[in-house]
N, C-alpha and C. Protein backbone atom coordinates (compact mmCIF):
# COMPACT_ATOMS: atom_id res chain seq x y z
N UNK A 1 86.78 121.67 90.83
CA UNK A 1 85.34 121.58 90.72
C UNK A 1 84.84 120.23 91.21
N UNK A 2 83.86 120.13 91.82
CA UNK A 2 83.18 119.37 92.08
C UNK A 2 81.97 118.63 91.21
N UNK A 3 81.97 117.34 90.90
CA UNK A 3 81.29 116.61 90.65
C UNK A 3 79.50 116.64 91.33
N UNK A 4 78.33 116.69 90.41
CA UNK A 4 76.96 116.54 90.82
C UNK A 4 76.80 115.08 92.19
N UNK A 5 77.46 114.21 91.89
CA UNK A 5 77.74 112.93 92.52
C UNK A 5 78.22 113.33 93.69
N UNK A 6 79.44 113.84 93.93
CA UNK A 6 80.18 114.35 94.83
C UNK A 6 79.17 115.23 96.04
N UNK A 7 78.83 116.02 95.16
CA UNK A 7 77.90 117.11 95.64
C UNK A 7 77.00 116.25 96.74
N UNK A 8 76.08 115.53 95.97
CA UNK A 8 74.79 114.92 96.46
C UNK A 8 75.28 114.23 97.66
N UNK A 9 76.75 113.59 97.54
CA UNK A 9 76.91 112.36 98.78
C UNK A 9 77.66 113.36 99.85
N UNK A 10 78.27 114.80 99.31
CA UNK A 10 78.14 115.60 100.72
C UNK A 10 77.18 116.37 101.65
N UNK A 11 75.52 116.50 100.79
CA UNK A 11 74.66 117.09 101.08
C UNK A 11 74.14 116.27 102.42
N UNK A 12 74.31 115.39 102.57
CA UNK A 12 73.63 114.05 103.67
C UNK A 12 74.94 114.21 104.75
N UNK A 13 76.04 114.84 104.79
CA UNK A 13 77.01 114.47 105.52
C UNK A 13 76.36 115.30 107.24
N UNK A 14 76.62 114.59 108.56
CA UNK A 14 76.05 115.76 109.59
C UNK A 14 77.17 116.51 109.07
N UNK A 15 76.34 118.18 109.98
CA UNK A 15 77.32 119.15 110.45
C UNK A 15 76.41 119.60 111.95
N UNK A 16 77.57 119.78 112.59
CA UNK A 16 77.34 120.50 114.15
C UNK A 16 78.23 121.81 114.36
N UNK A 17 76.81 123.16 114.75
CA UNK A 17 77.82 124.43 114.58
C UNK A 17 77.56 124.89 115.78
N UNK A 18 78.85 125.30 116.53
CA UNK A 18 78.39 125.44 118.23
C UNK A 18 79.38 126.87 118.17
N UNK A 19 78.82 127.92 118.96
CA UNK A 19 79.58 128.96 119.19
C UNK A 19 81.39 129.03 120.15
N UNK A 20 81.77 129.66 119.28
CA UNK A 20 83.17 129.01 120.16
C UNK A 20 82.92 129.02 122.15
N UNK A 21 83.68 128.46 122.05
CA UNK A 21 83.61 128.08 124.11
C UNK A 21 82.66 126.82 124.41
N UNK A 22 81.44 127.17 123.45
CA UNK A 22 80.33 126.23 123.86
C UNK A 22 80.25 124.79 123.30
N UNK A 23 81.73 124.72 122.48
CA UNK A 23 81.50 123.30 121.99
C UNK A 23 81.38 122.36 122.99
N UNK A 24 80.43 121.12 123.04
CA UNK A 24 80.08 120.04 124.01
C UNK A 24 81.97 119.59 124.09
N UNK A 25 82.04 118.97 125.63
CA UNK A 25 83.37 117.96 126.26
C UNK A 25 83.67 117.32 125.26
N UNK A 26 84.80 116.89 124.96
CA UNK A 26 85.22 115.67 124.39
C UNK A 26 85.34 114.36 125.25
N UNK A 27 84.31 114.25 126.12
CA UNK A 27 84.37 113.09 126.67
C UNK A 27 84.47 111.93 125.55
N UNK A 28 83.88 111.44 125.01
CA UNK A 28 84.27 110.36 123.81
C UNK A 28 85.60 109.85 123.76
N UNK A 29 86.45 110.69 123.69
CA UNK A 29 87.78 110.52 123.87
C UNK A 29 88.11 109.20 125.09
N UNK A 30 87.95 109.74 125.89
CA UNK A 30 87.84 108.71 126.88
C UNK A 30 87.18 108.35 127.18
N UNK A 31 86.60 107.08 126.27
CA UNK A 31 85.29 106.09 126.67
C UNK A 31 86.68 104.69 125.57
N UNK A 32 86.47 105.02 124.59
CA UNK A 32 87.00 103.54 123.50
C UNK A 32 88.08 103.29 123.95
N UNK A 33 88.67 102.15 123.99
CA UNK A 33 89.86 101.38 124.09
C UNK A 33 90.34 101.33 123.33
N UNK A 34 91.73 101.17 122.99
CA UNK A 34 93.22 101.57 122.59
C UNK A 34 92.43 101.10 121.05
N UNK A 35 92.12 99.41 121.19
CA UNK A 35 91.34 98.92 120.39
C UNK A 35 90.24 99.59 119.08
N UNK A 36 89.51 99.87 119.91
CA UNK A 36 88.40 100.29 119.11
C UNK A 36 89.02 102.07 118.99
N UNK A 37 89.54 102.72 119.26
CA UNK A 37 90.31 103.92 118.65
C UNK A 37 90.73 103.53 117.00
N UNK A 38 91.58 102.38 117.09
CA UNK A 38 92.24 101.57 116.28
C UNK A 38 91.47 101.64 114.93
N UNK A 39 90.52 100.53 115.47
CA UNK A 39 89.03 100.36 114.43
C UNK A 39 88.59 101.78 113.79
N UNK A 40 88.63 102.75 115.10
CA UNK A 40 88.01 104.06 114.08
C UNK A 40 89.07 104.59 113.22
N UNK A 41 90.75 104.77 113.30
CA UNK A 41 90.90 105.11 112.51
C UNK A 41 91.53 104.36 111.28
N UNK A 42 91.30 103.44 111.23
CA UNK A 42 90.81 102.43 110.56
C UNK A 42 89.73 102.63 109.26
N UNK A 43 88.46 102.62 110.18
CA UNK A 43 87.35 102.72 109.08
C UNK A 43 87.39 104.86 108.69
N UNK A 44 88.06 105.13 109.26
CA UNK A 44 88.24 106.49 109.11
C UNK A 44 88.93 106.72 107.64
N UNK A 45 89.92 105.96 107.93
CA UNK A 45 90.95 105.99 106.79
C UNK A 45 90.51 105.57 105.52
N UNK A 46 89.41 104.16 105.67
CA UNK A 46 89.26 103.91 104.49
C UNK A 46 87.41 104.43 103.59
N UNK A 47 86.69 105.31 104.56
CA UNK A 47 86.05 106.46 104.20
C UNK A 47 86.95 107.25 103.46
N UNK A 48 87.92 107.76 103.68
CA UNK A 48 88.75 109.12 102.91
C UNK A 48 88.76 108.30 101.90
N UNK A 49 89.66 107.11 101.39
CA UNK A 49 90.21 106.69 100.18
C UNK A 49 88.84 106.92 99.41
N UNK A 50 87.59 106.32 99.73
CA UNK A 50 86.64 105.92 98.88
C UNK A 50 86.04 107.45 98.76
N UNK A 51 86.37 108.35 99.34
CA UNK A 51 85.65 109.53 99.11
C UNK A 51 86.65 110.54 98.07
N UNK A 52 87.77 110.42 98.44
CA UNK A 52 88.76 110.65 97.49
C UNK A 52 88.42 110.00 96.23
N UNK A 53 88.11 109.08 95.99
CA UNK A 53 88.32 108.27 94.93
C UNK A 53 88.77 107.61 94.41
N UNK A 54 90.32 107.36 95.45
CA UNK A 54 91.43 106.74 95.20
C UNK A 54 91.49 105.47 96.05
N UNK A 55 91.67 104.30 95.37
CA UNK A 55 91.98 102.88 95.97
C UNK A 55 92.86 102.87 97.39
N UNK A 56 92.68 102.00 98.09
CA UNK A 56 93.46 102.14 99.37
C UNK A 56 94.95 101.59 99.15
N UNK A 57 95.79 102.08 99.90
CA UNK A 57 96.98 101.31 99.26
C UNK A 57 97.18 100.28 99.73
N UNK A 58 97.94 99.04 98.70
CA UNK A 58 97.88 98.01 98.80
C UNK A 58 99.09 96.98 99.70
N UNK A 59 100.45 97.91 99.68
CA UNK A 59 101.45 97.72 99.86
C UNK A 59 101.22 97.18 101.68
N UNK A 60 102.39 96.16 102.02
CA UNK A 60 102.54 95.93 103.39
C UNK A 60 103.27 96.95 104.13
N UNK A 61 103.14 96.40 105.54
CA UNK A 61 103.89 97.69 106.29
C UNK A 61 105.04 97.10 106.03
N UNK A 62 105.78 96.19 105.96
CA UNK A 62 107.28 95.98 105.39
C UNK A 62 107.55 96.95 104.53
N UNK A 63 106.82 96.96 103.31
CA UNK A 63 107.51 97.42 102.32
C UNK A 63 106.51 99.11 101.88
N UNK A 64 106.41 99.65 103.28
CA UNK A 64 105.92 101.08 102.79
C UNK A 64 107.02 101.88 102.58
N UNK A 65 105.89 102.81 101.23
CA UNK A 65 107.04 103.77 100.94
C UNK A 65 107.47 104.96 102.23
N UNK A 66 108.47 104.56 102.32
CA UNK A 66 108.87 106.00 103.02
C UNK A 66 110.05 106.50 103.09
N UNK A 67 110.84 107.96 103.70
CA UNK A 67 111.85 108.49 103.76
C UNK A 67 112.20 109.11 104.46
N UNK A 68 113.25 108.72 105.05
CA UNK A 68 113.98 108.69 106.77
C UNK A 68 114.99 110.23 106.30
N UNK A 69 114.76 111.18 107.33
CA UNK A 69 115.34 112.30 107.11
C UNK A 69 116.28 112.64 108.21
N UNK A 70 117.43 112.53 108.48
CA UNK A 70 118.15 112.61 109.85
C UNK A 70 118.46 114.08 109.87
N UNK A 71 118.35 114.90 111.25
CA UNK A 71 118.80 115.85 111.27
C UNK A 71 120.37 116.06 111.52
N UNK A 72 120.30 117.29 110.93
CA UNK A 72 121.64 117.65 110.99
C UNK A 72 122.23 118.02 112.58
C-alpha cells in the first residue's frame, strides 16, 4: 500500500503515452558526454534512494558488498 504522501509526490511525476512505433528517436542518447551520462545516473540513483525511502549507501567502492560467482 501506498502512503497519501507517496501518492501526492507521484501525482506531479510527467508521463508521456505514444502509440507503439510512434515513440519520438532517442536522439538524447547521443547528445551527453560519457561525463554528464555519469552525472545522470548519478542524480538518477540518488532520486530512487530518496523515493524509496531508503538512505543511500554509505560504504566505499573498496569495500562494496559483493559476490563473485565463477562459472562452472
Amino acid at each position: 500500500m501506498t502512503t497519501p504522501e507517496r501518492r501526492a509526490a507521484r501525482a506531479g511525476m510527467p508521463v508521456r503515452i505514444y502509440r507503439l512505433g510512434h515513440e519520438p528517436p532517442d536522439t538524447w542518447l547521443a547528445c551527453p558526454t560519457a561525463a554528464e551520462r555519469l552525472e545522470m545516473v548519478a542524480d538518477l540513483s540518488e532520486r530512487m534512494f530518496e523515493i524509496a525511502g531508503r538512505p543511500a549507501p554509505s560504504y566505499t567502492r573498496a569495500t562494496m558488498p559483493i559476490r563473485v560467482a565463477r562459472l562452472a
